[in-house]
PDB file of N, CA and C in Angstrom:
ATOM      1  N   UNK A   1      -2.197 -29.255  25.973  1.00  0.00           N
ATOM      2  CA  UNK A   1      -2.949 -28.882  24.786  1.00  0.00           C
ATOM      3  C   UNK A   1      -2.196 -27.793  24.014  1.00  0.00           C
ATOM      4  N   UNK A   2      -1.964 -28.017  22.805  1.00  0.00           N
ATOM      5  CA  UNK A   2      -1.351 -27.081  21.703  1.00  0.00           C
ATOM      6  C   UNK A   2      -2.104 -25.840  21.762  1.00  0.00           C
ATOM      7  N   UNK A   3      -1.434 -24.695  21.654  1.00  0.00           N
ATOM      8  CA  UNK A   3      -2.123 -23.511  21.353  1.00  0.00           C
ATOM      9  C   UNK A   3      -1.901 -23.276  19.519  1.00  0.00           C
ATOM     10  N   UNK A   4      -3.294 -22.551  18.775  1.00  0.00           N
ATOM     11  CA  UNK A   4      -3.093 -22.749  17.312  1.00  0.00           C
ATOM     12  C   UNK A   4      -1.994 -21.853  16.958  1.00  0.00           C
ATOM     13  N   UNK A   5      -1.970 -22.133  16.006  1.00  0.00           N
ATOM     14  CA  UNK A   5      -0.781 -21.531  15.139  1.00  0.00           C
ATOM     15  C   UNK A   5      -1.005 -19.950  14.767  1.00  0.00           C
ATOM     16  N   UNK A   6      -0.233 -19.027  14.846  1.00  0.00           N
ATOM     17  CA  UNK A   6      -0.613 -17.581  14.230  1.00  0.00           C
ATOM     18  C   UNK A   6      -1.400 -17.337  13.064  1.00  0.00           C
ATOM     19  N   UNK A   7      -1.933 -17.149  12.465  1.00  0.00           N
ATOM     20  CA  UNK A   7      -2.221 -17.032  11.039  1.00  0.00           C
ATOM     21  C   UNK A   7      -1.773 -16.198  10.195  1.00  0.00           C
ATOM     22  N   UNK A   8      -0.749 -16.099   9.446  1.00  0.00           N
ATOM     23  CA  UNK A   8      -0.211 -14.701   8.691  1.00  0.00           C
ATOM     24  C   UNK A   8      -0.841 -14.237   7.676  1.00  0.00           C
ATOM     25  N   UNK A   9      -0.979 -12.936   7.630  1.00  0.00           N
ATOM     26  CA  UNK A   9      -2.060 -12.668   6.698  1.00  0.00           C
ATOM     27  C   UNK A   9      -1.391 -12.136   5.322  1.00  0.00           C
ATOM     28  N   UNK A  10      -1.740 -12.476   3.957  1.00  0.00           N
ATOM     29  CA  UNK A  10      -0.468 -12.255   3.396  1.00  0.00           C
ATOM     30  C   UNK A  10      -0.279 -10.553   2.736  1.00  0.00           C
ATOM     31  N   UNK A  11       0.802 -10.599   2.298  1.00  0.00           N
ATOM     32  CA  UNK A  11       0.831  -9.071   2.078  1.00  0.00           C
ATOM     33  C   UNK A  11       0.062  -8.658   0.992  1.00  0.00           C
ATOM     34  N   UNK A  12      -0.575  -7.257   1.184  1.00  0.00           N
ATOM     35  CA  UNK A  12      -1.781  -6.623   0.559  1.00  0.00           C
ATOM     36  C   UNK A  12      -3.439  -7.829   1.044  1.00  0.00           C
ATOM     37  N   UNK A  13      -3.200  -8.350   1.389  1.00  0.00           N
ATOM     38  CA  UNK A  13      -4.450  -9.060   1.965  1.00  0.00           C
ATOM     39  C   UNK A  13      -5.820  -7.896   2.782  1.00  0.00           C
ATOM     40  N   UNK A  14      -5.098  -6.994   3.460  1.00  0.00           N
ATOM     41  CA  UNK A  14      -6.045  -5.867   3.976  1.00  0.00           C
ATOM     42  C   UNK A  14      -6.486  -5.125   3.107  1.00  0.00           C
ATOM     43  N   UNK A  15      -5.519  -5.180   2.410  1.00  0.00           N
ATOM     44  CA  UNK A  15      -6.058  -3.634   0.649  1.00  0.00           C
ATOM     45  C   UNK A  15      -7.006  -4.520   0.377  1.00  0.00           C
ATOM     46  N   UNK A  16      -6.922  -5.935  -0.377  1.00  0.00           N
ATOM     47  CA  UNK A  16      -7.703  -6.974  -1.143  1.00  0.00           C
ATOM     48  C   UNK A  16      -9.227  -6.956  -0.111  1.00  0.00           C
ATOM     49  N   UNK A  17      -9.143  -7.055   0.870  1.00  0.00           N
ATOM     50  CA  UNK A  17     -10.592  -7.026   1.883  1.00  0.00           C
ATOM     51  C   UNK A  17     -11.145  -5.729   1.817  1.00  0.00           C
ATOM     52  N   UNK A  18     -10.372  -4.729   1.897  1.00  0.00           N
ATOM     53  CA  UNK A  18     -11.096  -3.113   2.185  1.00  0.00           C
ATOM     54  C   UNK A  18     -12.057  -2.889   0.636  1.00  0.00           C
ATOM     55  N   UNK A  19     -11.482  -3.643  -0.304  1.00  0.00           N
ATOM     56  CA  UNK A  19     -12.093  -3.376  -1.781  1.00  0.00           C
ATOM     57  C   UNK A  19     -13.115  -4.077  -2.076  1.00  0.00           C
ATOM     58  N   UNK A  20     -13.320  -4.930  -1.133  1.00  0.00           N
ATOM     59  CA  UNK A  20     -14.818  -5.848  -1.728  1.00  0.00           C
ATOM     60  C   UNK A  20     -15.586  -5.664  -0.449  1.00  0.00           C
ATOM     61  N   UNK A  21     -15.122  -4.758   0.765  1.00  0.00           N
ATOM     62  CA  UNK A  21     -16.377  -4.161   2.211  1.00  0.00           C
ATOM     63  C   UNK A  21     -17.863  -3.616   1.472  1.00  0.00           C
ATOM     64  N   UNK A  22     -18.680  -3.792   1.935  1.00  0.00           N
ATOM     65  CA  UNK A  22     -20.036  -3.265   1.156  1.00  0.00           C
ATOM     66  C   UNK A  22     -19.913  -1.348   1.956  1.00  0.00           C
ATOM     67  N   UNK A  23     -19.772  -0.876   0.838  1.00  0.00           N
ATOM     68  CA  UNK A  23     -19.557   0.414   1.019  1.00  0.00           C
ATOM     69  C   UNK A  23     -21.926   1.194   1.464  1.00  0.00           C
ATOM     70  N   UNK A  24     -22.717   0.505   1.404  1.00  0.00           N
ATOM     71  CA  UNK A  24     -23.821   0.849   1.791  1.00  0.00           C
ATOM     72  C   UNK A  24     -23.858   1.005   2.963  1.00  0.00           C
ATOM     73  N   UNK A  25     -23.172   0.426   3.737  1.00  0.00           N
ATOM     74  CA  UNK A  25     -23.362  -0.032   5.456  1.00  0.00           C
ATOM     75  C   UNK A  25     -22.355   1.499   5.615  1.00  0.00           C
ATOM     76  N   UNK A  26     -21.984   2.433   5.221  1.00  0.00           N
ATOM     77  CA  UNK A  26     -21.206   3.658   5.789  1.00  0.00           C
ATOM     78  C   UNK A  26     -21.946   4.767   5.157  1.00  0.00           C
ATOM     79  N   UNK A  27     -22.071   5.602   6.129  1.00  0.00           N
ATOM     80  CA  UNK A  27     -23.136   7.028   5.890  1.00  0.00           C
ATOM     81  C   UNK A  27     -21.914   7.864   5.186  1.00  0.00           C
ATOM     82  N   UNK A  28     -22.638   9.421   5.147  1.00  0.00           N
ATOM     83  CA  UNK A  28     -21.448  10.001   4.088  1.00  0.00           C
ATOM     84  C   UNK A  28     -20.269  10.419   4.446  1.00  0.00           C
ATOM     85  N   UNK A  29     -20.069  11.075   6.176  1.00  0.00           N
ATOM     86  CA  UNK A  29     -19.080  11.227   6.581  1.00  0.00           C
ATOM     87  C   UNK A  29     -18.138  10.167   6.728  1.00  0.00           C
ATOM     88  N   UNK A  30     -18.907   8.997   7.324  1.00  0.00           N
ATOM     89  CA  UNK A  30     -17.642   7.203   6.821  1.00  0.00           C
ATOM     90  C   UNK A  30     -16.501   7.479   5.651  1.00  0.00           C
ATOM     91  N   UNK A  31     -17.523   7.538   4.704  1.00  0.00           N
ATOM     92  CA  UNK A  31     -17.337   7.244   3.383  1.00  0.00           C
ATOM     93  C   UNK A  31     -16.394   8.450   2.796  1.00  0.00           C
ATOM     94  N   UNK A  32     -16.292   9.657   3.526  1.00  0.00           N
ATOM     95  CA  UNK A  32     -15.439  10.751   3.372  1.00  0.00           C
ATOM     96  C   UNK A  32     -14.132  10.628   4.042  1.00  0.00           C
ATOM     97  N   UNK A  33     -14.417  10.288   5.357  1.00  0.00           N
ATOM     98  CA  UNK A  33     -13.357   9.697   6.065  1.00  0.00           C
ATOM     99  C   UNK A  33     -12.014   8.779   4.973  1.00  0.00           C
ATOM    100  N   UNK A  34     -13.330   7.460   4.554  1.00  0.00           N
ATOM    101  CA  UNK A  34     -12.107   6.900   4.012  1.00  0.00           C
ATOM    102  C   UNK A  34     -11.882   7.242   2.880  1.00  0.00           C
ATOM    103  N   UNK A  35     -12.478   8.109   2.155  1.00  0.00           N
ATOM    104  CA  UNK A  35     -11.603   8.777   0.977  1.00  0.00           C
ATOM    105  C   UNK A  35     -10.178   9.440   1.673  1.00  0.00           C
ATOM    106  N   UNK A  36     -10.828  10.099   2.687  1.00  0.00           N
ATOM    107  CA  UNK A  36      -9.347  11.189   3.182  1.00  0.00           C
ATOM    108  C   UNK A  36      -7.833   9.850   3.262  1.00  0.00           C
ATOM    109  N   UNK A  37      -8.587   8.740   3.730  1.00  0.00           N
ATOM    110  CA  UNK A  37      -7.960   7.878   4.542  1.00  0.00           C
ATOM    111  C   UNK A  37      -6.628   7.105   3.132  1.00  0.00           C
ATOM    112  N   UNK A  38      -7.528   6.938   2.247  1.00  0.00           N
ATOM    113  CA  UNK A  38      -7.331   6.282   0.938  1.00  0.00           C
ATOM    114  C   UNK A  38      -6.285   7.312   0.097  1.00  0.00           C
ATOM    115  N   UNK A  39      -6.670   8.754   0.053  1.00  0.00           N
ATOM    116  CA  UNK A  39      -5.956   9.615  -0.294  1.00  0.00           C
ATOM    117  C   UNK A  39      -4.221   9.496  -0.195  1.00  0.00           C
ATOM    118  N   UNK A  40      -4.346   9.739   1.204  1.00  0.00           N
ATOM    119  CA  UNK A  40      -3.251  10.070   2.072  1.00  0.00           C
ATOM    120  C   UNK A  40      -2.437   8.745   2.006  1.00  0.00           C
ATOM    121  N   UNK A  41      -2.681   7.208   1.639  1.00  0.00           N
ATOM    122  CA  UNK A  41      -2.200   6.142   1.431  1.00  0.00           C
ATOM    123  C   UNK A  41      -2.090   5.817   0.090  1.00  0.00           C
ATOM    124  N   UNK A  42      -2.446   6.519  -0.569  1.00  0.00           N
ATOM    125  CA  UNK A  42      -2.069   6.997  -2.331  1.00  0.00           C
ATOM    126  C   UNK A  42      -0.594   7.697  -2.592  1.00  0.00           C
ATOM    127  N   UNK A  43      -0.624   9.085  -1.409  1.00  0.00           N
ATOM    128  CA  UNK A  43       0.369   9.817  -1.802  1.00  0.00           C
ATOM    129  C   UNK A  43       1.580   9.208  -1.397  1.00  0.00           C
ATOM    130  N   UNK A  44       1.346   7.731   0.155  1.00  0.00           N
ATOM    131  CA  UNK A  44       2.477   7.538   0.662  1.00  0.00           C
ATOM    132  C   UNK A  44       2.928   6.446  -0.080  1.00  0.00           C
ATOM    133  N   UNK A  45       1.930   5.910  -0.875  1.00  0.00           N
ATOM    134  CA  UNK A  45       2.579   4.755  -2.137  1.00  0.00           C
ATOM    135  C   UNK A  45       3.168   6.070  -3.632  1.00  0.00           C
ATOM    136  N   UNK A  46       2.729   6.485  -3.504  1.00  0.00           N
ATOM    137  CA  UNK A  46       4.067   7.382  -4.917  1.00  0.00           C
ATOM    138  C   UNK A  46       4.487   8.403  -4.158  1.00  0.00           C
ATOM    139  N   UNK A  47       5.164   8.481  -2.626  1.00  0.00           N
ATOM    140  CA  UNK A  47       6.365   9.043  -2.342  1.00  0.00           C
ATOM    141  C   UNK A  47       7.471   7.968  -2.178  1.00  0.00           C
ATOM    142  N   UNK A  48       6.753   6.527  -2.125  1.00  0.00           N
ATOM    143  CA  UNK A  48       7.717   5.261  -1.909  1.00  0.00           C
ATOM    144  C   UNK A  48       8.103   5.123  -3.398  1.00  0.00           C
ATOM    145  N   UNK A  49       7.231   5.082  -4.032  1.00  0.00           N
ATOM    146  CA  UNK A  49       7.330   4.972  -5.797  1.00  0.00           C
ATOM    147  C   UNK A  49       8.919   6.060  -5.923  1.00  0.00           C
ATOM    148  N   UNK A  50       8.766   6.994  -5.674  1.00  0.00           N
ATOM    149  CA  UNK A  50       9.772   8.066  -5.985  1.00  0.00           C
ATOM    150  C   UNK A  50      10.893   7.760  -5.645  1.00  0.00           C
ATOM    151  N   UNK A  51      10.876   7.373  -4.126  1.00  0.00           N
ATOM    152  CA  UNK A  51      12.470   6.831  -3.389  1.00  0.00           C
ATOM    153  C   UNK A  51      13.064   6.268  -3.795  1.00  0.00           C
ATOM    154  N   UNK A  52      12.045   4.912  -4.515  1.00  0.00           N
ATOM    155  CA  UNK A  52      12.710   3.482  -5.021  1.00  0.00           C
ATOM    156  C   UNK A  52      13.304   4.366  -6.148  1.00  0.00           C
ATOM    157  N   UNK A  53      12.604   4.689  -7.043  1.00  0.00           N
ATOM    158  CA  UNK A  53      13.176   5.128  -8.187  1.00  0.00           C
ATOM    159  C   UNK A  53      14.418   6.168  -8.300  1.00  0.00           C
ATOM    160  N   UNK A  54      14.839   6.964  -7.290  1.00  0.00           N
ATOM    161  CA  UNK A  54      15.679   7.459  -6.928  1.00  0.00           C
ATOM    162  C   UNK A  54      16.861   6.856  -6.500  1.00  0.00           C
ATOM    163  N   UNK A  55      16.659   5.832  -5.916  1.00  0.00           N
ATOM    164  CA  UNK A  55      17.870   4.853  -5.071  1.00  0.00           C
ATOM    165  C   UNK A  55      18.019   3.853  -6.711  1.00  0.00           C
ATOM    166  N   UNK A  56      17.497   3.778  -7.386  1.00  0.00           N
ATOM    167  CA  UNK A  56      17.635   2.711  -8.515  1.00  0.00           C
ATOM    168  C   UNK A  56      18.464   3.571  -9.759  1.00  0.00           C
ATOM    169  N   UNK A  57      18.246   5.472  -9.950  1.00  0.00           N
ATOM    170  CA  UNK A  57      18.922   5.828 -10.483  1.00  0.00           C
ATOM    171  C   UNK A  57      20.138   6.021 -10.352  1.00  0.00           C
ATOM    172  N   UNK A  58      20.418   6.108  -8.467  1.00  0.00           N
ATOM    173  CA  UNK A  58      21.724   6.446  -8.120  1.00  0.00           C
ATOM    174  C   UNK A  58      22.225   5.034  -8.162  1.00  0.00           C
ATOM    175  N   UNK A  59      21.948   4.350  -8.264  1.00  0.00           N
ATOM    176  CA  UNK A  59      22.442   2.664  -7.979  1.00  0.00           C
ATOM    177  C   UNK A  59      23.062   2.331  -9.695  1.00  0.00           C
ATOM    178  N   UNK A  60      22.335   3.002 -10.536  1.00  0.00           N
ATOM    179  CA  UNK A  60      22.631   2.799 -12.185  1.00  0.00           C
ATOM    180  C   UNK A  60      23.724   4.068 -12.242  1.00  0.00           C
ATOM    181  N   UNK A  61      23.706   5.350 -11.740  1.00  0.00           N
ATOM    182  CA  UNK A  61      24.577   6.379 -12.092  1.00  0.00           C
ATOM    183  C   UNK A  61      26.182   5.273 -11.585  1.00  0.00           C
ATOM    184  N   UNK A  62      26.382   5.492  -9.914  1.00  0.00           N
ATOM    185  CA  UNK A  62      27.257   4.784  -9.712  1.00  0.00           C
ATOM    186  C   UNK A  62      27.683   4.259 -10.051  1.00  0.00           C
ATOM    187  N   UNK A  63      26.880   2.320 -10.862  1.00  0.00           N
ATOM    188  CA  UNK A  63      27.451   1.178 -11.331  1.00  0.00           C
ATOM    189  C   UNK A  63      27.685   1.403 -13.280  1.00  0.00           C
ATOM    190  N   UNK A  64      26.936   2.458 -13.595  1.00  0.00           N
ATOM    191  CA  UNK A  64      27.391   2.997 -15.222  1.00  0.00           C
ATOM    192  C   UNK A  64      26.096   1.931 -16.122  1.00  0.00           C
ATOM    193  N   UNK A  65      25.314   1.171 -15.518  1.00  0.00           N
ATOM    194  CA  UNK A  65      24.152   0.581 -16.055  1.00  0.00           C
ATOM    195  C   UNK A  65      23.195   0.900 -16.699  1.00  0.00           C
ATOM    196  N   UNK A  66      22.746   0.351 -18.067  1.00  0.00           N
ATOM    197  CA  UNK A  66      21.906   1.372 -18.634  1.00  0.00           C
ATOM    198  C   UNK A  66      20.611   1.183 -18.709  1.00  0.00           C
ATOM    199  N   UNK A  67      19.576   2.053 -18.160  1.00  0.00           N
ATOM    200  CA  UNK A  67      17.789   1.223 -17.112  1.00  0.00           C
ATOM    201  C   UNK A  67      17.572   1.263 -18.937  1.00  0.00           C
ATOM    202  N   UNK A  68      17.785   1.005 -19.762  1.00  0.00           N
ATOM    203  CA  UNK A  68      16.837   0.566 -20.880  1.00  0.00           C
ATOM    204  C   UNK A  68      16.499  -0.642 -21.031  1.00  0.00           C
TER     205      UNK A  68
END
């Protein structure tokens, strides 16, 4: 007998679910929690924002390319 197949879940698929959870079913500390939680995964998407953009200026300084 076959065992099923993995299911891959696709990328941002967890963000896309966490945004439509019924936020009633969490009391206030929950709901503080995942602000803290949400926060802190804000700052680590625009410290990635920054890198890229850093590695893309040095990638244009180097090659003499002009980002306009």
């Amino acid at each position: 007998m076959e065992e099923p197949a993995e299911v891959r879940i696709g990328r941002g698929q967890r963000l896309v679910e966490a945004v439509r959870e019924d936020l009633e079913l969490y009391g206030v500390a929950e709901l503080e929690d995942r602000i803290d939680v949400l926060q802190t995964e804000i700052a680590r998407c625009q410290a990635q924002i920054e890198r890229k953009r850093a590695g893309r200026a040095a990638a244009d300084a180097l090659f003499g390319t002009d980002p306009g």
